[in-house]
PDB file of N, CA and C in Angstrom:
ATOM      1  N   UNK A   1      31.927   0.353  -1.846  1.00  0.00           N
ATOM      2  CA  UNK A   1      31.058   1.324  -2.491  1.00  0.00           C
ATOM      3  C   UNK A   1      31.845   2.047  -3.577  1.00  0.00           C
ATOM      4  N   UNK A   2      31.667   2.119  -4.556  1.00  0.00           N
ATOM      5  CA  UNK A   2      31.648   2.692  -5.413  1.00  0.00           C
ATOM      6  C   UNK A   2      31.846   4.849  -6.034  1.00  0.00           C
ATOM      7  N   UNK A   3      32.818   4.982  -5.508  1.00  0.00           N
ATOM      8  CA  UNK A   3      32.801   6.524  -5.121  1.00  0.00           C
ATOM      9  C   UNK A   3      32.644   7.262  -6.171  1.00  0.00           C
ATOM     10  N   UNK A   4      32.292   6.383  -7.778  1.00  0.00           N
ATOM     11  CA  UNK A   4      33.040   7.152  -8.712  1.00  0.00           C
ATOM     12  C   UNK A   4      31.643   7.335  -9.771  1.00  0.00           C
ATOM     13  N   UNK A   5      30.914   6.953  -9.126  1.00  0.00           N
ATOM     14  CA  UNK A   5      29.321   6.936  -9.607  1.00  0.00           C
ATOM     15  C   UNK A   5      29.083   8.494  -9.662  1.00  0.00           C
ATOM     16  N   UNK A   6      28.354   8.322 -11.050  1.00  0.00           N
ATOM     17  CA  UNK A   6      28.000   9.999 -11.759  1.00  0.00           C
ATOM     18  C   UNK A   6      27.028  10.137 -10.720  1.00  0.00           C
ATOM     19  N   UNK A   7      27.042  11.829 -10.270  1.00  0.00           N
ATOM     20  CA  UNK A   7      26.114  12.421  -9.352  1.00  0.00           C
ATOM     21  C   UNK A   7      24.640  12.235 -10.005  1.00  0.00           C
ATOM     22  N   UNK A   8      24.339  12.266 -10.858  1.00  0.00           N
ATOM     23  CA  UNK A   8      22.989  12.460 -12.181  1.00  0.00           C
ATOM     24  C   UNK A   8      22.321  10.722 -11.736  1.00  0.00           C
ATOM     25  N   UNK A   9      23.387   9.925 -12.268  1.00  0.00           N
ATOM     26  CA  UNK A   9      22.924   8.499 -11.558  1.00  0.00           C
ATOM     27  C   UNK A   9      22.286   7.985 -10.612  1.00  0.00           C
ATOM     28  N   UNK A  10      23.175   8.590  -9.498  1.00  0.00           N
ATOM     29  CA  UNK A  10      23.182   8.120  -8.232  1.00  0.00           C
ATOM     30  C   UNK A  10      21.318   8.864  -7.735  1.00  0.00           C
ATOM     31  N   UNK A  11      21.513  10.095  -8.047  1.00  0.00           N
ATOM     32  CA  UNK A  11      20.065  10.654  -7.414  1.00  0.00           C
ATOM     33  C   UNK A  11      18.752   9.846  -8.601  1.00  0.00           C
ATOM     34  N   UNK A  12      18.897   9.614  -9.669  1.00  0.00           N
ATOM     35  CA  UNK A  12      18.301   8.647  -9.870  1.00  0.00           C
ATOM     36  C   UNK A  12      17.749   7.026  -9.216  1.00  0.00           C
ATOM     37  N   UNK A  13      18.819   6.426  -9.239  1.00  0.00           N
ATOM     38  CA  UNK A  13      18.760   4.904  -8.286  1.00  0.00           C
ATOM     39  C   UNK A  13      18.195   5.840  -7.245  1.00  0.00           C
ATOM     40  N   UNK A  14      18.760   6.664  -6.328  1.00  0.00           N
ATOM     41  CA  UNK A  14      18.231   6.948  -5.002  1.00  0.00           C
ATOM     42  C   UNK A  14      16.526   7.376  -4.890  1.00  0.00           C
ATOM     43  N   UNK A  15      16.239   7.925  -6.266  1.00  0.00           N
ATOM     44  CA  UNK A  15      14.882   8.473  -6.311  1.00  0.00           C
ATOM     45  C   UNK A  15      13.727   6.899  -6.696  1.00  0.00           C
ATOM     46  N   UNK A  16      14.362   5.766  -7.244  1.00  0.00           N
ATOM     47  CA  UNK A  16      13.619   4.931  -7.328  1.00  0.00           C
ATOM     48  C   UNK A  16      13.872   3.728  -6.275  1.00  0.00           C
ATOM     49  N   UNK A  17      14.582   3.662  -5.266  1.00  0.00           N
ATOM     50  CA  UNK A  17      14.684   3.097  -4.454  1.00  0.00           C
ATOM     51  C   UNK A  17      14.304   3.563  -3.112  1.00  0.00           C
ATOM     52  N   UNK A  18      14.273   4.717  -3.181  1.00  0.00           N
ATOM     53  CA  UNK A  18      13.006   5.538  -2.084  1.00  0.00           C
ATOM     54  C   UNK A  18      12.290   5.909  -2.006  1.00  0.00           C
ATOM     55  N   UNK A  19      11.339   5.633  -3.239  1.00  0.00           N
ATOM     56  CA  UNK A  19      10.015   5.492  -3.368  1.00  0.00           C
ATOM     57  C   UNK A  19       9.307   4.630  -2.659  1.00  0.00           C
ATOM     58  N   UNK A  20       8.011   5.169  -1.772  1.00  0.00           N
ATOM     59  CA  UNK A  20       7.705   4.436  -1.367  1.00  0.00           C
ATOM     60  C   UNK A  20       6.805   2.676  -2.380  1.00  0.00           C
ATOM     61  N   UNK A  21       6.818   3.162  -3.026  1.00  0.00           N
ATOM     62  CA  UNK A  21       5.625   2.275  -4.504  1.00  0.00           C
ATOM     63  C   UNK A  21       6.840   0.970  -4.819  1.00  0.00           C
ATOM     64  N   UNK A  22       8.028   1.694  -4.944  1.00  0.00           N
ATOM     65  CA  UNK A  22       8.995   0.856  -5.091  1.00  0.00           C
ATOM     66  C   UNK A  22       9.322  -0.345  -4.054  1.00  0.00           C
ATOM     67  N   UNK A  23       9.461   0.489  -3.343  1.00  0.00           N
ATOM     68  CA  UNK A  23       9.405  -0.829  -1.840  1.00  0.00           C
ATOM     69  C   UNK A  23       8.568  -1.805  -1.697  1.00  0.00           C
ATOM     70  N   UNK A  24       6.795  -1.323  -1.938  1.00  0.00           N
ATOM     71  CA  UNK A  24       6.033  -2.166  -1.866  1.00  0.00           C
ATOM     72  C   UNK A  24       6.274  -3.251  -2.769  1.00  0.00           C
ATOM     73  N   UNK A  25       5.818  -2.798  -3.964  1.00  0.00           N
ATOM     74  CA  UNK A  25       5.897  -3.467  -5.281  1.00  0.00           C
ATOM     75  C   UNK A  25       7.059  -4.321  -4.675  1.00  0.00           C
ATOM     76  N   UNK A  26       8.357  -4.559  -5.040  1.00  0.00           N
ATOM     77  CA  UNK A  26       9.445  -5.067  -4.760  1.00  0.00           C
ATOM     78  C   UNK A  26       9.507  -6.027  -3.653  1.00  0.00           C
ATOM     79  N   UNK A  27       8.613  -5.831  -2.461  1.00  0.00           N
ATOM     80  CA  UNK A  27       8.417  -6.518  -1.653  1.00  0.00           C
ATOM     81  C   UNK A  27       7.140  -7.695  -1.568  1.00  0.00           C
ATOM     82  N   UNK A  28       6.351  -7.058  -2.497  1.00  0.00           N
ATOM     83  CA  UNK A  28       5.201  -8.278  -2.977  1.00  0.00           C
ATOM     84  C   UNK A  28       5.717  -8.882  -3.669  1.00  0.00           C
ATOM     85  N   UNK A  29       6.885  -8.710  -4.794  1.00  0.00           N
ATOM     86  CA  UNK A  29       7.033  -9.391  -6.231  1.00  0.00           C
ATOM     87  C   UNK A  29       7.729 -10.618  -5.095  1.00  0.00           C
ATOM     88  N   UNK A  30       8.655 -10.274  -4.223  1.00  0.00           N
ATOM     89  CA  UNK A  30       9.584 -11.604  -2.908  1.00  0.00           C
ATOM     90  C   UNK A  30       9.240 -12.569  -2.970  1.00  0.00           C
ATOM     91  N   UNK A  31       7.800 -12.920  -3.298  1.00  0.00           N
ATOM     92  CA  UNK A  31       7.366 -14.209  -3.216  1.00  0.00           C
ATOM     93  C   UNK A  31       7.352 -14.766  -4.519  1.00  0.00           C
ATOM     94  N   UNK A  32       7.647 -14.270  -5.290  1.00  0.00           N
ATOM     95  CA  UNK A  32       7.583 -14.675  -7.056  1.00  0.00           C
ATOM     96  C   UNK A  32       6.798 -13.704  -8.394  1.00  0.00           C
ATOM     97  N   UNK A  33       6.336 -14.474  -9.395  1.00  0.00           N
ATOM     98  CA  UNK A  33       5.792 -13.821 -10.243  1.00  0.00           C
ATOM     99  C   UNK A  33       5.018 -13.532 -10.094  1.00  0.00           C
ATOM    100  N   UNK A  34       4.172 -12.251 -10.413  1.00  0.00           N
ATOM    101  CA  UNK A  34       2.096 -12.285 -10.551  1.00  0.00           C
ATOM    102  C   UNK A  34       2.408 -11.608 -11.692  1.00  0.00           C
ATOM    103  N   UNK A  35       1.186 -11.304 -11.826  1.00  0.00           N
ATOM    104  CA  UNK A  35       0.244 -10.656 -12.637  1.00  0.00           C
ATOM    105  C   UNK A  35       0.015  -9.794 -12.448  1.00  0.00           C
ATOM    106  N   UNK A  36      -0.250  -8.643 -12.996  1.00  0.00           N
ATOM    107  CA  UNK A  36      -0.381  -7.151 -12.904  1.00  0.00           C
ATOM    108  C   UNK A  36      -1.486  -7.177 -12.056  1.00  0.00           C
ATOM    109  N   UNK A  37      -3.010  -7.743 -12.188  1.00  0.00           N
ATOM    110  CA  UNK A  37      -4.170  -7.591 -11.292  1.00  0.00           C
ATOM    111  C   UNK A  37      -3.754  -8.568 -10.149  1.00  0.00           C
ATOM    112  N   UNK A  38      -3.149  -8.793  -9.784  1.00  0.00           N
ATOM    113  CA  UNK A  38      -2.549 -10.081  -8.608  1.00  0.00           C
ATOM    114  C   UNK A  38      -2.115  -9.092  -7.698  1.00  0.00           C
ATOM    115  N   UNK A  39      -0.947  -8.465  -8.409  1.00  0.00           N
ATOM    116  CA  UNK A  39      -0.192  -7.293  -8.106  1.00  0.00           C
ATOM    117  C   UNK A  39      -1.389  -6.068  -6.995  1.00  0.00           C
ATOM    118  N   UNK A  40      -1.760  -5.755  -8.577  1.00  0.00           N
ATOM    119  CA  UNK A  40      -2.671  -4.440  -7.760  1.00  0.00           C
ATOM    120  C   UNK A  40      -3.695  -4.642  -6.563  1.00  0.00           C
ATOM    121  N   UNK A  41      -3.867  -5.937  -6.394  1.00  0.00           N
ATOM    122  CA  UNK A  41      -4.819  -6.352  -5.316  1.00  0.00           C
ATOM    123  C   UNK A  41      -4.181  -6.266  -4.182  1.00  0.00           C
ATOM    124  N   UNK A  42      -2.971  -7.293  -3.970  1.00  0.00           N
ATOM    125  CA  UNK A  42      -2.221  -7.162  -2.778  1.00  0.00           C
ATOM    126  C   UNK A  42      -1.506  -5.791  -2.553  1.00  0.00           C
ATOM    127  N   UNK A  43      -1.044  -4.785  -3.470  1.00  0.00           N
ATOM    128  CA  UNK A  43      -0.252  -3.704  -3.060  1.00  0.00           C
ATOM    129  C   UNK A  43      -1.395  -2.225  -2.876  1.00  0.00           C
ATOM    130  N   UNK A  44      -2.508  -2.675  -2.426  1.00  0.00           N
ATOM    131  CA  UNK A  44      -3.065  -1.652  -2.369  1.00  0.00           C
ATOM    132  C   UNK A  44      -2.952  -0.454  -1.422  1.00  0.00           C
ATOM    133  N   UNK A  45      -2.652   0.873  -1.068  1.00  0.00           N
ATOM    134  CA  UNK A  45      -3.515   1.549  -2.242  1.00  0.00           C
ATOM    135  C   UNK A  45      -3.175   2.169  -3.668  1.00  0.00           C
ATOM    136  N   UNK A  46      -1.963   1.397  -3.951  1.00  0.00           N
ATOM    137  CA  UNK A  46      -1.396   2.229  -5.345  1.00  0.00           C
ATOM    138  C   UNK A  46      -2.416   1.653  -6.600  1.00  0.00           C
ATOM    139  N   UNK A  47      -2.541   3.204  -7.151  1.00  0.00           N
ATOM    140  CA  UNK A  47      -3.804   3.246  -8.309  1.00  0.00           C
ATOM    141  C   UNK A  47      -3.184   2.599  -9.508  1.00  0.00           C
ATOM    142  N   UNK A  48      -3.459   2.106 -10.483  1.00  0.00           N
ATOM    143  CA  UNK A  48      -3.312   1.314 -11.706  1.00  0.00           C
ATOM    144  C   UNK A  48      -2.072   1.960 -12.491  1.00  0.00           C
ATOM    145  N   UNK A  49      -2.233   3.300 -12.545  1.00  0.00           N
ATOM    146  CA  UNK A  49      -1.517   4.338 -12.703  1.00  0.00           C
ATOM    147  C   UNK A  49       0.021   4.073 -12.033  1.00  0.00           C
ATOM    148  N   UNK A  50      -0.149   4.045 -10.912  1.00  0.00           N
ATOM    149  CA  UNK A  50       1.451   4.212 -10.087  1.00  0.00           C
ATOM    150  C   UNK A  50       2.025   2.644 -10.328  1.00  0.00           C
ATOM    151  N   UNK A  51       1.196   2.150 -10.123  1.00  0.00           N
ATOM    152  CA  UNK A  51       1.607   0.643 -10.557  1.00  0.00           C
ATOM    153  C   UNK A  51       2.403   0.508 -11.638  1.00  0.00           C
ATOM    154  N   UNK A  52       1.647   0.926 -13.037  1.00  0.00           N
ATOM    155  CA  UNK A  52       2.354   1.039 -13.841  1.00  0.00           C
ATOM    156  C   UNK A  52       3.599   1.864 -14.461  1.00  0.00           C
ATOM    157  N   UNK A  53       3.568   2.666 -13.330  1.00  0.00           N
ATOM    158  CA  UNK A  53       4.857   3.309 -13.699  1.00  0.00           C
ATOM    159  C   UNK A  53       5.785   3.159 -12.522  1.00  0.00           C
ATOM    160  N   UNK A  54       5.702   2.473 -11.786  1.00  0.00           N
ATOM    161  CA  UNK A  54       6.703   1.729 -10.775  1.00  0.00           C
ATOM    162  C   UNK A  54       6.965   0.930 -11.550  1.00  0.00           C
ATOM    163  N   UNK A  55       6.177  -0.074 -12.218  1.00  0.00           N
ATOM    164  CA  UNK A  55       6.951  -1.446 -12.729  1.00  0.00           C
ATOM    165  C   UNK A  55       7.805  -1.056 -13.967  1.00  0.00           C
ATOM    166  N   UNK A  56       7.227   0.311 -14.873  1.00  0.00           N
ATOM    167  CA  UNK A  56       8.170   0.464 -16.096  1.00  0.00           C
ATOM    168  C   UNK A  56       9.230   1.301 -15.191  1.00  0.00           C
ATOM    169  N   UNK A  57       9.345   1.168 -14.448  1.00  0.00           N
ATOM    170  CA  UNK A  57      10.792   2.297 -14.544  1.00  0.00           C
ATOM    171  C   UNK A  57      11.476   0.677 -13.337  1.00  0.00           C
ATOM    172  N   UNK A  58      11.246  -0.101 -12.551  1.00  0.00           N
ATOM    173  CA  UNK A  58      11.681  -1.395 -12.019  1.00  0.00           C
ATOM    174  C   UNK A  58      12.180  -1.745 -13.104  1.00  0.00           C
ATOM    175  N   UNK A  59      11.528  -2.323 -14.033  1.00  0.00           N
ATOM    176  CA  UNK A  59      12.263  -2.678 -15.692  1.00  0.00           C
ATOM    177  C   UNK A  59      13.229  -1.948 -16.405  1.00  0.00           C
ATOM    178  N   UNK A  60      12.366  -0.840 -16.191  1.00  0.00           N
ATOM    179  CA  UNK A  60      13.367  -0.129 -17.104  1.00  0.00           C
ATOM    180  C   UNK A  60      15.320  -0.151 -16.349  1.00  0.00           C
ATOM    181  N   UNK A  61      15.319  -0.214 -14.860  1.00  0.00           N
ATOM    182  CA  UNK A  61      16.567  -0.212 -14.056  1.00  0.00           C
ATOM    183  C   UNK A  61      17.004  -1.506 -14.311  1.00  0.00           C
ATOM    184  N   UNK A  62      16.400  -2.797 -14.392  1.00  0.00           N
ATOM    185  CA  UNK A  62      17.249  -3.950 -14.578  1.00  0.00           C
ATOM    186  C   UNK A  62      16.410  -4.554 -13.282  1.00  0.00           C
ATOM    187  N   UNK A  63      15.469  -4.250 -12.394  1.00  0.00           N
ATOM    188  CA  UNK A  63      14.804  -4.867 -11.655  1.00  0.00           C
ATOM    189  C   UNK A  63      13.995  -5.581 -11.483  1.00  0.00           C
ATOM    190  N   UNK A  64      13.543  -5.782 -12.069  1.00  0.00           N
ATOM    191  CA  UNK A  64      11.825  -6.255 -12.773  1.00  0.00           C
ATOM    192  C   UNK A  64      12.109  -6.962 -14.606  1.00  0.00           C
ATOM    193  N   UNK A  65      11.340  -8.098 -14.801  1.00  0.00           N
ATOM    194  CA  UNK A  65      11.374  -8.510 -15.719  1.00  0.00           C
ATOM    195  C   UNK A  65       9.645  -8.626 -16.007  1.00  0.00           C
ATOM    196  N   UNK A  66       9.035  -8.255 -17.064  1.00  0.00           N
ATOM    197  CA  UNK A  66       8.167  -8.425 -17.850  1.00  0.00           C
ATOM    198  C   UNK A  66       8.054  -9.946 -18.788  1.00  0.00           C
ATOM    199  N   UNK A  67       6.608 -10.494 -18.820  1.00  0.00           N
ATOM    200  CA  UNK A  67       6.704 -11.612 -19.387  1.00  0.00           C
ATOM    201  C   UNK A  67       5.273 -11.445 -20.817  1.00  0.00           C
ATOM    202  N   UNK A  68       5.162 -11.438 -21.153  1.00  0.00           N
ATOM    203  CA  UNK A  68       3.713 -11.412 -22.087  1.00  0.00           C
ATOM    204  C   UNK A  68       3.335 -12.870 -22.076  1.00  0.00           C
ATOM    205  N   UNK A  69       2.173 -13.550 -21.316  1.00  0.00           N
ATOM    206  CA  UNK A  69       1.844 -14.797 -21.541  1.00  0.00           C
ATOM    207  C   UNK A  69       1.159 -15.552 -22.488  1.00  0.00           C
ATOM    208  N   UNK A  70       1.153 -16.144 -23.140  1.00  0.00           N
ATOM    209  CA  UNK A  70       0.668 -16.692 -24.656  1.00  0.00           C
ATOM    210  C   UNK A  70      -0.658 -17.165 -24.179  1.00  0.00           C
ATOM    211  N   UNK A  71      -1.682 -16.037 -23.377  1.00  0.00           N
ATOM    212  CA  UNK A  71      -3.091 -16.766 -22.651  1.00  0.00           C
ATOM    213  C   UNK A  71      -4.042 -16.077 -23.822  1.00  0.00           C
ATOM    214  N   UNK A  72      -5.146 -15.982 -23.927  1.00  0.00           N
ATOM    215  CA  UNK A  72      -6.316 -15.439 -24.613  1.00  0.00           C
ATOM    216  C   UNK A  72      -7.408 -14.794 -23.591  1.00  0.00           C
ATOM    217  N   UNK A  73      -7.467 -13.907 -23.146  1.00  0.00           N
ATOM    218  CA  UNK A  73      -6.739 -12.586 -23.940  1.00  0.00           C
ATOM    219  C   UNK A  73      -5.316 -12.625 -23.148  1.00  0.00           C
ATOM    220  N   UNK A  74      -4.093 -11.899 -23.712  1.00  0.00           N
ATOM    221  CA  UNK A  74      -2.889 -11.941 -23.025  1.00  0.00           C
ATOM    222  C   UNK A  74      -2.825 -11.510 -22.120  1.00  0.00           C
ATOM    223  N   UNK A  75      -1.976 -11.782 -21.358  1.00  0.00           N
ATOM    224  CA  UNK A  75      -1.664 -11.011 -19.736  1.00  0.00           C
ATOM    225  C   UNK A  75      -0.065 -11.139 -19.345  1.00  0.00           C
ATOM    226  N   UNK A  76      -0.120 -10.681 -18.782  1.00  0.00           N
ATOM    227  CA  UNK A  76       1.575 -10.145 -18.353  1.00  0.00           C
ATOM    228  C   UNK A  76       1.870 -10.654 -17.093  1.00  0.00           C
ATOM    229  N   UNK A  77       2.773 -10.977 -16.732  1.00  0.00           N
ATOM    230  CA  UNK A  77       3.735 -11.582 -15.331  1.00  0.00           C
ATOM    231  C   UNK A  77       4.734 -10.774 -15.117  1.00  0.00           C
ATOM    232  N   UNK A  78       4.760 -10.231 -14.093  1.00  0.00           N
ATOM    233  CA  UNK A  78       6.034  -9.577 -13.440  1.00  0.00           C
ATOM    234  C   UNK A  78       6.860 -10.267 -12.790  1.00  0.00           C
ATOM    235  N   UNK A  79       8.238 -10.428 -12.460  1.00  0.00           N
ATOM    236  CA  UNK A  79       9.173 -10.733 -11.128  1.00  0.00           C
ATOM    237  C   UNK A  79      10.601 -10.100 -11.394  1.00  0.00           C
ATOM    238  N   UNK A  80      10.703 -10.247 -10.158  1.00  0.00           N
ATOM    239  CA  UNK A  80      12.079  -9.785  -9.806  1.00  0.00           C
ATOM    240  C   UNK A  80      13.292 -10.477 -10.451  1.00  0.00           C
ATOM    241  N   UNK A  81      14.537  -9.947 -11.137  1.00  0.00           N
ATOM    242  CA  UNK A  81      15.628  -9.935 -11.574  1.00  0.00           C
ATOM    243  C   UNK A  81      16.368 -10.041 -10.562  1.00  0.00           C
ATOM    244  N   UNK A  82      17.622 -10.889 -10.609  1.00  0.00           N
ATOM    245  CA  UNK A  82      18.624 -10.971 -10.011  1.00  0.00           C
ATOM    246  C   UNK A  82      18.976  -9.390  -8.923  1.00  0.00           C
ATOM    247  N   UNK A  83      18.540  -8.628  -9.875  1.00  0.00           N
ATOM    248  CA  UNK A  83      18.967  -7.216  -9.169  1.00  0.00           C
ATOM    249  C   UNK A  83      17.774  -6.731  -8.617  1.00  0.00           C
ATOM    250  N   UNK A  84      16.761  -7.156  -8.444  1.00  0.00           N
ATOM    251  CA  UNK A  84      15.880  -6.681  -8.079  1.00  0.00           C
ATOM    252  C   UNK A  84      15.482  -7.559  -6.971  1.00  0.00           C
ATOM    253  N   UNK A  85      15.979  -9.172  -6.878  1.00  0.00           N
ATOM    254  CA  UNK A  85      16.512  -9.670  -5.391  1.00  0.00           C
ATOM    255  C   UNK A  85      16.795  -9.568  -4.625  1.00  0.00           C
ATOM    256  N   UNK A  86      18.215  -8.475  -5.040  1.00  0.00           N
ATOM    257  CA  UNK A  86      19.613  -8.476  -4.249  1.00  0.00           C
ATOM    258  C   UNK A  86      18.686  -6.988  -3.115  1.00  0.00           C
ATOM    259  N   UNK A  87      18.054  -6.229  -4.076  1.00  0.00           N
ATOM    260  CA  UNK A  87      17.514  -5.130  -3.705  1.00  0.00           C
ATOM    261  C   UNK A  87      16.524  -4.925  -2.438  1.00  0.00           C
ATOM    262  N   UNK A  88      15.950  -6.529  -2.167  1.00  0.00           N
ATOM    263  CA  UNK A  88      14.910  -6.687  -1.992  1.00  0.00           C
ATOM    264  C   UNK A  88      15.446  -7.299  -0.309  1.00  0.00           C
ATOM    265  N   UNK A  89      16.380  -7.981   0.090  1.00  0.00           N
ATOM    266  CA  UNK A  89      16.896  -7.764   1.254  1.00  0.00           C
ATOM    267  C   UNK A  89      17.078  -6.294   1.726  1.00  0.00           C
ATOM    268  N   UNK A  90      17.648  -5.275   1.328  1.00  0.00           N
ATOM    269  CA  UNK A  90      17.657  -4.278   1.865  1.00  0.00           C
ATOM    270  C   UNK A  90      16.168  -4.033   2.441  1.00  0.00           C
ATOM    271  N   UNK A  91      15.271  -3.875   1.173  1.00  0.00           N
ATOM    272  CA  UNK A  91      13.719  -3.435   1.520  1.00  0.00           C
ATOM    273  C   UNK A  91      13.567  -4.497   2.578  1.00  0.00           C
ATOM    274  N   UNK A  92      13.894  -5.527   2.666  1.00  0.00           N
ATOM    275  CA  UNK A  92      13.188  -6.504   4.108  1.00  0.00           C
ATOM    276  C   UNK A  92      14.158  -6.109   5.312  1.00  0.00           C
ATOM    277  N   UNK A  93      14.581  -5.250   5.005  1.00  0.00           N
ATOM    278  CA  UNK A  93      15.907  -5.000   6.224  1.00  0.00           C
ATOM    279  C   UNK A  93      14.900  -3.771   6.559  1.00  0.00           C
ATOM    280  N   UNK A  94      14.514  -2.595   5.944  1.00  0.00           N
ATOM    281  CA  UNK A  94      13.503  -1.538   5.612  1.00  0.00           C
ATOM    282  C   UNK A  94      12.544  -1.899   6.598  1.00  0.00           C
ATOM    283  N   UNK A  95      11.688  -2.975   6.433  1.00  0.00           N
ATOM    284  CA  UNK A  95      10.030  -3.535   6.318  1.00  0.00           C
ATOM    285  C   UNK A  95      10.632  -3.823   7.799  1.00  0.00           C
ATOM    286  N   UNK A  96      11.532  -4.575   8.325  1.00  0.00           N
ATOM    287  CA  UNK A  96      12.019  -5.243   9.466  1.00  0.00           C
ATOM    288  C   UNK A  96      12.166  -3.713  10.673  1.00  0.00           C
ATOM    289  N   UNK A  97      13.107  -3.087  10.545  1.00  0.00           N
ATOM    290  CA  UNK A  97      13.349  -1.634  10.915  1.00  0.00           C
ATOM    291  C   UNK A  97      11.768  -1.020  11.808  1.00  0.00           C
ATOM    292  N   UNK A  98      10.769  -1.025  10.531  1.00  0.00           N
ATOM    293  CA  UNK A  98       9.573  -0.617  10.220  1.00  0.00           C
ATOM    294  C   UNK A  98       8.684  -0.875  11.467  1.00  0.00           C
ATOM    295  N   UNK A  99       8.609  -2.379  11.345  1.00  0.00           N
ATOM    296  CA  UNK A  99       7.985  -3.239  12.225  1.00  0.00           C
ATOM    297  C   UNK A  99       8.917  -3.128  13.941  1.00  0.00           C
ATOM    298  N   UNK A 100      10.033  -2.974  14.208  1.00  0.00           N
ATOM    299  CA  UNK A 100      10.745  -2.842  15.113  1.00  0.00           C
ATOM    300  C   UNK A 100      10.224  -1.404  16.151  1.00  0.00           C
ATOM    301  N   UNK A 101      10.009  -0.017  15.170  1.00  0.00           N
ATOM    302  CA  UNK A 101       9.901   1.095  15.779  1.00  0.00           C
ATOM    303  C   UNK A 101       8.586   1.796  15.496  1.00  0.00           C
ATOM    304  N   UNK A 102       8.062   1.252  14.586  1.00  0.00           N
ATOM    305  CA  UNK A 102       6.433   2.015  14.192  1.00  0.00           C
ATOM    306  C   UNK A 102       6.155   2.961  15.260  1.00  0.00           C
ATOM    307  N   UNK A 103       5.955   1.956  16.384  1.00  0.00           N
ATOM    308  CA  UNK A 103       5.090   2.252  17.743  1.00  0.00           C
ATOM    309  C   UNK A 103       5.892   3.804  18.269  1.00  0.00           C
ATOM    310  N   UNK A 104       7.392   3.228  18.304  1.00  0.00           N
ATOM    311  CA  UNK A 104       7.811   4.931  18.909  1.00  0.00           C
ATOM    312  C   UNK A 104       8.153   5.813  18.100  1.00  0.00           C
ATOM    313  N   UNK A 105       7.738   5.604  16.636  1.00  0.00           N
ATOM    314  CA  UNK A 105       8.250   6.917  15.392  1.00  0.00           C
ATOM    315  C   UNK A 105       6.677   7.305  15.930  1.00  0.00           C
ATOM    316  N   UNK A 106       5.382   6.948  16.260  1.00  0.00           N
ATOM    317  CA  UNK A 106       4.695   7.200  16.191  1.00  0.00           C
ATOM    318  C   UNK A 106       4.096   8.024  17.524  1.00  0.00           C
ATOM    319  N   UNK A 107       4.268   7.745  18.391  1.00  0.00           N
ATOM    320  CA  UNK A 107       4.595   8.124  19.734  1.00  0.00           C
ATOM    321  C   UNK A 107       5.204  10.259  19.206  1.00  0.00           C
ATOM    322  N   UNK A 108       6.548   9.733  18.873  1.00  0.00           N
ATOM    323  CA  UNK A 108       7.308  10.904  18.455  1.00  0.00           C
ATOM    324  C   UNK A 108       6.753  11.750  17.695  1.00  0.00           C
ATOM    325  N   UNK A 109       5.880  11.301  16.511  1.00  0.00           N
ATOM    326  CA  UNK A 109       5.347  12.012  15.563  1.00  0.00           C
ATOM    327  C   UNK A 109       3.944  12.626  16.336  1.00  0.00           C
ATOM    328  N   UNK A 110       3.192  12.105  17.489  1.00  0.00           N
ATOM    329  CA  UNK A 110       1.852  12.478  18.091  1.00  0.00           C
ATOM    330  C   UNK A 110       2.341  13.961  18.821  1.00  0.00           C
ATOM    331  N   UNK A 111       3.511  13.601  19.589  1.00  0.00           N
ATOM    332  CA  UNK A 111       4.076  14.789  20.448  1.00  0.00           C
ATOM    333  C   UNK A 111       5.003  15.701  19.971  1.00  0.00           C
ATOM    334  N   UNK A 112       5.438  15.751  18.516  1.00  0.00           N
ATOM    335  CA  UNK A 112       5.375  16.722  17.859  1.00  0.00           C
ATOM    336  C   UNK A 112       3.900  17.165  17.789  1.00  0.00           C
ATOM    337  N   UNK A 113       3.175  16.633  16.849  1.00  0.00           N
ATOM    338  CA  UNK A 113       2.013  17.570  16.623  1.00  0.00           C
ATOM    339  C   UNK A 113       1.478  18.683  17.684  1.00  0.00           C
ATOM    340  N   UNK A 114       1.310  17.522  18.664  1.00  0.00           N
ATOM    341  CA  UNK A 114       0.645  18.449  20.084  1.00  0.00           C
ATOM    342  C   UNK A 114       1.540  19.817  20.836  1.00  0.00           C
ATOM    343  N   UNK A 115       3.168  19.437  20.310  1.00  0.00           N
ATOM    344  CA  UNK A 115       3.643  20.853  20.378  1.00  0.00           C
ATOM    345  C   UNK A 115       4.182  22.049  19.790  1.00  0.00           C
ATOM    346  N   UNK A 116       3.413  21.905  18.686  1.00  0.00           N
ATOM    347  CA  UNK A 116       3.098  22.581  17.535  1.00  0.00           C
ATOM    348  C   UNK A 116       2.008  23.804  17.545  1.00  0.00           C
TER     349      UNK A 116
END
């Protein structure tokens, strides 16, 4: 690890890698390229809106690659970058975690409420 990473940076990467929009997105793109409406179908419920500004700031980090397709009318293809691969085991390490404890984060989270 890297100790020498600007503080300003680091809470950046950390703010777009713990997003939840980020995870999704990132974890649909796993299977390859789509299409922005490909996209928004399977990652629902993020609005057109969050979509699009998950994927420009994925791009904008080096995660996400943009394609403009030479179709009539044009359309765009998203996928994952080398770095947005590497990224994407963690998130399935995440998604894995997820699926492992749901049941007793949820459990935990009921019996808080009730002793509240």
């Amino acid at each position: 690890m890297d100790t020498n990473v600007n503080p300003q940076t680091a809470l950046e990467i950390l703010e777009l890698v713990g997003n939840k929009w980020t995870m999704l997105v990132t974890y649909r793109l796993g299977d390859g390229a789509m299409r922005f409406s490909d996209l928004k179908r399977c990652a629902t419920p993020i609005s057109s809106k969050m979509l699009t500004q998950t994927l420009r700031e994925l791009e904008r980090f080096g995660m996400v690659s943009r394609e403009v397709l030479p179709t009539m009318p044009p359309s765009v293809e998203y996928q994952l970058t080398d770095l947005g691969r590497s990224f994407l085991g963690a998130v399935s390490m995440i998604c894995g975690w997820i699926g492992d404890n749901h049941v007793a984060l949820e459990q935990a989270r009921q019996q808080q409420s009730i002793a509240a």
